[in-house]
Each structure stands twice: as structure tokens, then as C-alpha cells.
C-alpha atoms as a PDB file:
ATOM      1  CA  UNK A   1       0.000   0.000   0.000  1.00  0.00           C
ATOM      2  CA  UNK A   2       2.866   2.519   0.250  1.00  0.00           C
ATOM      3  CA  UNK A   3       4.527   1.834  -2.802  1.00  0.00           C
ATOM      4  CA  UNK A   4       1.341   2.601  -4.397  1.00  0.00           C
ATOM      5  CA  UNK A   5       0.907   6.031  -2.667  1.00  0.00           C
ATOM      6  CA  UNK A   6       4.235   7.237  -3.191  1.00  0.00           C
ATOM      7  CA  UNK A   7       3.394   6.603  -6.782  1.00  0.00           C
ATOM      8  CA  UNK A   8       0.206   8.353  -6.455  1.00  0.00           C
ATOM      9  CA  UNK A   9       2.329  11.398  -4.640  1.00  0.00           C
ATOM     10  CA  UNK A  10       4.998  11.372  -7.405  1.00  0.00           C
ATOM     11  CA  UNK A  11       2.830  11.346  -9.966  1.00  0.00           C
ATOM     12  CA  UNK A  12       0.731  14.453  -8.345  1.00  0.00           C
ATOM     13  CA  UNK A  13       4.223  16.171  -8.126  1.00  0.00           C
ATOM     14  CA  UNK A  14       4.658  15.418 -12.129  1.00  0.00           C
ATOM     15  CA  UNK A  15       1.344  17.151 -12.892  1.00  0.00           C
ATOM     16  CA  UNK A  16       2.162  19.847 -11.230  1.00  0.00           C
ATOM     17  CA  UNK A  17       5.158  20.424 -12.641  1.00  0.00           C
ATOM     18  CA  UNK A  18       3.459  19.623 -16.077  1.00  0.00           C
ATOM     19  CA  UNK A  19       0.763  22.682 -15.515  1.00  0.00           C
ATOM     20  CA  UNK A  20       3.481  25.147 -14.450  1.00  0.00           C
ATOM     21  CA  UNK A  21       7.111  24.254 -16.204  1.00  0.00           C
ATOM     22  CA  UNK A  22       6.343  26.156 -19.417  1.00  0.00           C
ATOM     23  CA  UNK A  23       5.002  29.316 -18.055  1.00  0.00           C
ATOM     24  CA  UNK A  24       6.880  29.102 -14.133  1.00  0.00           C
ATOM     25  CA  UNK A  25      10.607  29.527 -17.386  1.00  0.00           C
ATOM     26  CA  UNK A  26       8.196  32.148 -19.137  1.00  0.00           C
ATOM     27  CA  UNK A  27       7.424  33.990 -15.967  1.00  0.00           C
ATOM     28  CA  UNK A  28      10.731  33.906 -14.729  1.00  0.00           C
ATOM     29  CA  UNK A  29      12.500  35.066 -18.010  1.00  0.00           C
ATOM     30  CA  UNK A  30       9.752  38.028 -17.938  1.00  0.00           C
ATOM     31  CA  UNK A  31      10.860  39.556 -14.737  1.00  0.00           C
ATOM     32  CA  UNK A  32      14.690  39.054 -15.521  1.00  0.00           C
ATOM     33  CA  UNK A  33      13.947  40.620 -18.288  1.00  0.00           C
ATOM     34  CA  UNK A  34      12.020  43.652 -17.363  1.00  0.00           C
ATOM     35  CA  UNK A  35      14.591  44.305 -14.344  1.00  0.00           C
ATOM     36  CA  UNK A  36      17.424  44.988 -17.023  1.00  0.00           C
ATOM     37  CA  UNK A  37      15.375  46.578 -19.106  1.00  0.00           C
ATOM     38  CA  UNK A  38      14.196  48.797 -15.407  1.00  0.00           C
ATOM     39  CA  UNK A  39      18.173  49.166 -14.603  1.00  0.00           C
ATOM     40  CA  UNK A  40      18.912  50.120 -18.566  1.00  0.00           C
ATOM     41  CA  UNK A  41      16.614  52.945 -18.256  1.00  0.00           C
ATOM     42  CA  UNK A  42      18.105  54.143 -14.685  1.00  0.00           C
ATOM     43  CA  UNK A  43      21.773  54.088 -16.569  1.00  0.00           C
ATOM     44  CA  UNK A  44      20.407  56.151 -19.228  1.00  0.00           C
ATOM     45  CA  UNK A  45      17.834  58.630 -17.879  1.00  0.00           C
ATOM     46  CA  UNK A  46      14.604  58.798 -20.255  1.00  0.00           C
ATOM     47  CA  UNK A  47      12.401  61.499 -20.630  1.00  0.00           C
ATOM     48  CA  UNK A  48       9.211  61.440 -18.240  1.00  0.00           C
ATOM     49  CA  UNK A  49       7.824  58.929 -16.385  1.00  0.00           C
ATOM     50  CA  UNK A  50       9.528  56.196 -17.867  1.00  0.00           C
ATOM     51  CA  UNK A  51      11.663  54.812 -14.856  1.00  0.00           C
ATOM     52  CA  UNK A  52       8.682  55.026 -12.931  1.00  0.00           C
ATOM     53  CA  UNK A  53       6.481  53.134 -15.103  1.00  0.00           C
ATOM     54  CA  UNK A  54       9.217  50.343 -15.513  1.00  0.00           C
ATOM     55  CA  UNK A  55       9.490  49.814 -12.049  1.00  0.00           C
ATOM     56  CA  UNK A  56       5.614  49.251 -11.983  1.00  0.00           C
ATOM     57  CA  UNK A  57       6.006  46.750 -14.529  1.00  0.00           C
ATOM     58  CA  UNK A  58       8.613  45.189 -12.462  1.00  0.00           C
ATOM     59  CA  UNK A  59       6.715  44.806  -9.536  1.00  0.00           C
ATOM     60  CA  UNK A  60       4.166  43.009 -11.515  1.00  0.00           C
ATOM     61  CA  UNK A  61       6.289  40.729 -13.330  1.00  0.00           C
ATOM     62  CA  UNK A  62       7.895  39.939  -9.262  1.00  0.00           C
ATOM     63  CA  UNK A  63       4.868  39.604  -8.005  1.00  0.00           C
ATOM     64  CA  UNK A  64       4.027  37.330 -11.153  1.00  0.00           C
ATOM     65  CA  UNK A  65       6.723  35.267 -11.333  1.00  0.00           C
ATOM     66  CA  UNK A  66       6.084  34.457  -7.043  1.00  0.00           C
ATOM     67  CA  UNK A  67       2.726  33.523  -7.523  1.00  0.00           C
ATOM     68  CA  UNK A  68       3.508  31.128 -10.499  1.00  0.00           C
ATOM     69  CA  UNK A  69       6.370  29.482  -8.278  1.00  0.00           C
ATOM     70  CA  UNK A  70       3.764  28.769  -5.613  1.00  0.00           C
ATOM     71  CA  UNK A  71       2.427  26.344  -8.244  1.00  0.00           C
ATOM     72  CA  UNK A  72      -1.246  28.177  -8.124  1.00  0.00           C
ATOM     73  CA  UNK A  73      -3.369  27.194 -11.190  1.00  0.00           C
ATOM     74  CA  UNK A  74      -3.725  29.682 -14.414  1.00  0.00           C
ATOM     75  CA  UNK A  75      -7.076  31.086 -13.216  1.00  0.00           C
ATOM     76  CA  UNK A  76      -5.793  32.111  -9.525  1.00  0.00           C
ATOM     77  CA  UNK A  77      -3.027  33.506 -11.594  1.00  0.00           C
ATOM     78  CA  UNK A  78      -5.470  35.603 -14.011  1.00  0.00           C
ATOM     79  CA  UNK A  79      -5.582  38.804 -11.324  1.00  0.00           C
ATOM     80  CA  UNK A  80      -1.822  39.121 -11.245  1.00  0.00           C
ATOM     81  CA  UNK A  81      -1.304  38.638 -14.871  1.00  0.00           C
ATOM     82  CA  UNK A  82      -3.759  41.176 -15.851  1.00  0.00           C
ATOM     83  CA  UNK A  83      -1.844  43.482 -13.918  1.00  0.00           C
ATOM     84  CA  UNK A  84       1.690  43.154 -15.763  1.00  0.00           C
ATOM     85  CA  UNK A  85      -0.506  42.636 -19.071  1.00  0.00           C
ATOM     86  CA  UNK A  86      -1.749  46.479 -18.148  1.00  0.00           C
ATOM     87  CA  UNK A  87       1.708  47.923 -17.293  1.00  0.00           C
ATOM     88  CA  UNK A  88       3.352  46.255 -20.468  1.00  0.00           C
ATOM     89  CA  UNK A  89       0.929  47.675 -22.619  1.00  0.00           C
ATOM     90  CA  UNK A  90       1.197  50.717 -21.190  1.00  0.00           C
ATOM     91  CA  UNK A  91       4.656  50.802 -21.764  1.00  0.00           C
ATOM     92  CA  UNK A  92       4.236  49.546 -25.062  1.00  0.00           C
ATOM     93  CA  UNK A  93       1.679  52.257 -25.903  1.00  0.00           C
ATOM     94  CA  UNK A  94       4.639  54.673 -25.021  1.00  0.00           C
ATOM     95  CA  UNK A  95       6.667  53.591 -28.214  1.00  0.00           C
ATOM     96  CA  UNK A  96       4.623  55.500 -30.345  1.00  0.00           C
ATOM     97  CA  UNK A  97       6.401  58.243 -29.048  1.00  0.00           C
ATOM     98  CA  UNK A  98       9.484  59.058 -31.183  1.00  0.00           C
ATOM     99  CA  UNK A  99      11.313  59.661 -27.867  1.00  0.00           C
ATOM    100  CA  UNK A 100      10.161  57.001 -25.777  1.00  0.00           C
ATOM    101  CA  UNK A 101      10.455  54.553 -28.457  1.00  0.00           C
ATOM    102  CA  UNK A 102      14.451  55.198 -29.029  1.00  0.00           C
ATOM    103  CA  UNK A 103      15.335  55.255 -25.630  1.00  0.00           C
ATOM    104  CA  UNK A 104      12.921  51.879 -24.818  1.00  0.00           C
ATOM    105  CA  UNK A 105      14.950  50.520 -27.948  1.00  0.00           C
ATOM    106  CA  UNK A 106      18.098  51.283 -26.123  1.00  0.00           C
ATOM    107  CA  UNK A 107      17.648  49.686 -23.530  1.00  0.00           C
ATOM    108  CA  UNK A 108      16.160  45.988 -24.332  1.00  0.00           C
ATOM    109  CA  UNK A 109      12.664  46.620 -24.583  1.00  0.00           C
ATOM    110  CA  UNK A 110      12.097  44.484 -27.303  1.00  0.00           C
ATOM    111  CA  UNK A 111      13.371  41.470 -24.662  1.00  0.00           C
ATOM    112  CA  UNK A 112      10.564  42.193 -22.563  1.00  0.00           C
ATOM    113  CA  UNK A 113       8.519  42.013 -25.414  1.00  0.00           C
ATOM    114  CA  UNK A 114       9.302  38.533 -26.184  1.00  0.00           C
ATOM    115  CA  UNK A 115       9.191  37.278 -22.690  1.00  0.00           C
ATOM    116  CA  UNK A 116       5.792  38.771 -22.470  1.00  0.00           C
ATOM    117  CA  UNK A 117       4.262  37.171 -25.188  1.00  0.00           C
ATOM    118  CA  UNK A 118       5.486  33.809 -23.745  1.00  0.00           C
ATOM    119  CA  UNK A 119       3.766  34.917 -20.943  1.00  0.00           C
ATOM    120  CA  UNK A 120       0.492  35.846 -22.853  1.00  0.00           C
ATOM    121  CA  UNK A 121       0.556  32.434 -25.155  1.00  0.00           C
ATOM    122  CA  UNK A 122       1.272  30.408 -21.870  1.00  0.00           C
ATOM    123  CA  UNK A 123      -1.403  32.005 -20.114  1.00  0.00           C
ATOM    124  CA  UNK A 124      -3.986  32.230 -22.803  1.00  0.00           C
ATOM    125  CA  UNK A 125      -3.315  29.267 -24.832  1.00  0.00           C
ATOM    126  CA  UNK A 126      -2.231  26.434 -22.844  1.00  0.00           C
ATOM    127  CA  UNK A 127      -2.807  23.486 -24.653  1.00  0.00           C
ATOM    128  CA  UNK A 128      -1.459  25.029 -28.102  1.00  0.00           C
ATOM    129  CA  UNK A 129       1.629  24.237 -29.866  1.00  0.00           C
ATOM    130  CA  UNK A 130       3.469  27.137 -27.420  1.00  0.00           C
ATOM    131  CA  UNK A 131       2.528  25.300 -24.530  1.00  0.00           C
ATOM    132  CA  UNK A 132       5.636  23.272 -22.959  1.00  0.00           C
END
């Protein structure tokens, strides 16, 4: 009887990793991502808010990356996701703006721009051919 539940509890530790592998890399690569991009813009002062709003979108991608790590499923995570998704497009909105969008080029924007559409595909398409 115990072999068979510490095959039930290693196989419940195999799901989990299953649900979470794929976007627990995304996540992570998301907030590494956005913190250089953050520290870029710090080493190069931009013109207006743009530190400020960087370190909002780090905050979110922390806070993120934390809550995917404690293995919670894709709809606890919706809340917290919806809040990076608003402060990268925010950001992203910003690039429209000749002067935004050369210093945000500058400084590795276009990383956080990949690492947030693993993010989104992760989090929004699960069982397509993005999912891990």
C-alpha cells in the first residue's frame, strides 16, 4: 500500500510540474527581463515617467513570477497577470512616441517584449503548440 501512494504522490508532483514548467521559465524570463530593461533605463535617464512606469512593470512581473512558483493554477493567476498585461501595454503604448520609443529601444525593450508574449501564449493558450 505505500509503494502505491508514493506513486500516487509522485505522480501528483509530475502534474504539477506539467501545468506550471512552461510558463513558471516564461514567468521567470519576464521579470529578468524587465529588471534589465528597469536598470537600462536608470543608466540612461529617459524622458518622463519612464523609470517610474518600468518599475511598476517590475513589480508586476515579481509579483508574477512568485505567484507562479507557488504552483497556483492559471485562473488564480489571471488577477496578477492582468496586472503586468496592463503595465506592459502601457509601456508599449509609449513607443509610439518618437522619444520614448528610441530610448525603450536602447535599452532591451524588445526582450521584454518577447518574454511577455510567452507569458500571454502560456497564459492564454495552454494546450497550443506554445505550450511546454
Amino acid at each position: 500500500m505505500n509503494a502505491f501512494k508514493s506513486c500516487l504522490l509522485l505522480l501528483g508532483l509530475l502534474v504539477g510540474c506539467a501545468t506550471t514548467g512552461g510558463l513558471g521559465t516564461a514567468a521567470n524570463r519576464l521579470d529578468n527581463s524587465a529588471q534589465r530593461f528597469y536598470e537600462q533605463l536608470l543608466a540612461q535617464p529617459a524622458p518622463g515617467h519612464s523609470a517610474s512606469d518600468a518599475a511598476m512593470l517590475v513589480d508586476a512581473t515579481r509579483d508574477f513570477d512568485r505567484a507562479v512558483n507557488h504552483n497556483r493554477s492559471r485562473e488564480n493567476l489571471r488577477p496578477s497577470f492582468e496586472r503586468v498585461a496592463e503595465r506592459y501595454h502601457h509601456l508599449r503604448r509609449q513607443l509610439d512616441n518618437r522619444d520614448y520609443g528610441d530610448w525603450y529601444g536602447r535599452s532591451g525593450f524588445d526582450r521584454v517584449t518577447e518574454a511577455y508574449l510567452d507569458v500571454d501564449r502560456q497564459m492564454n493558450y495552454p494546450d497550443s503548440r506554445y505550450h511546454d
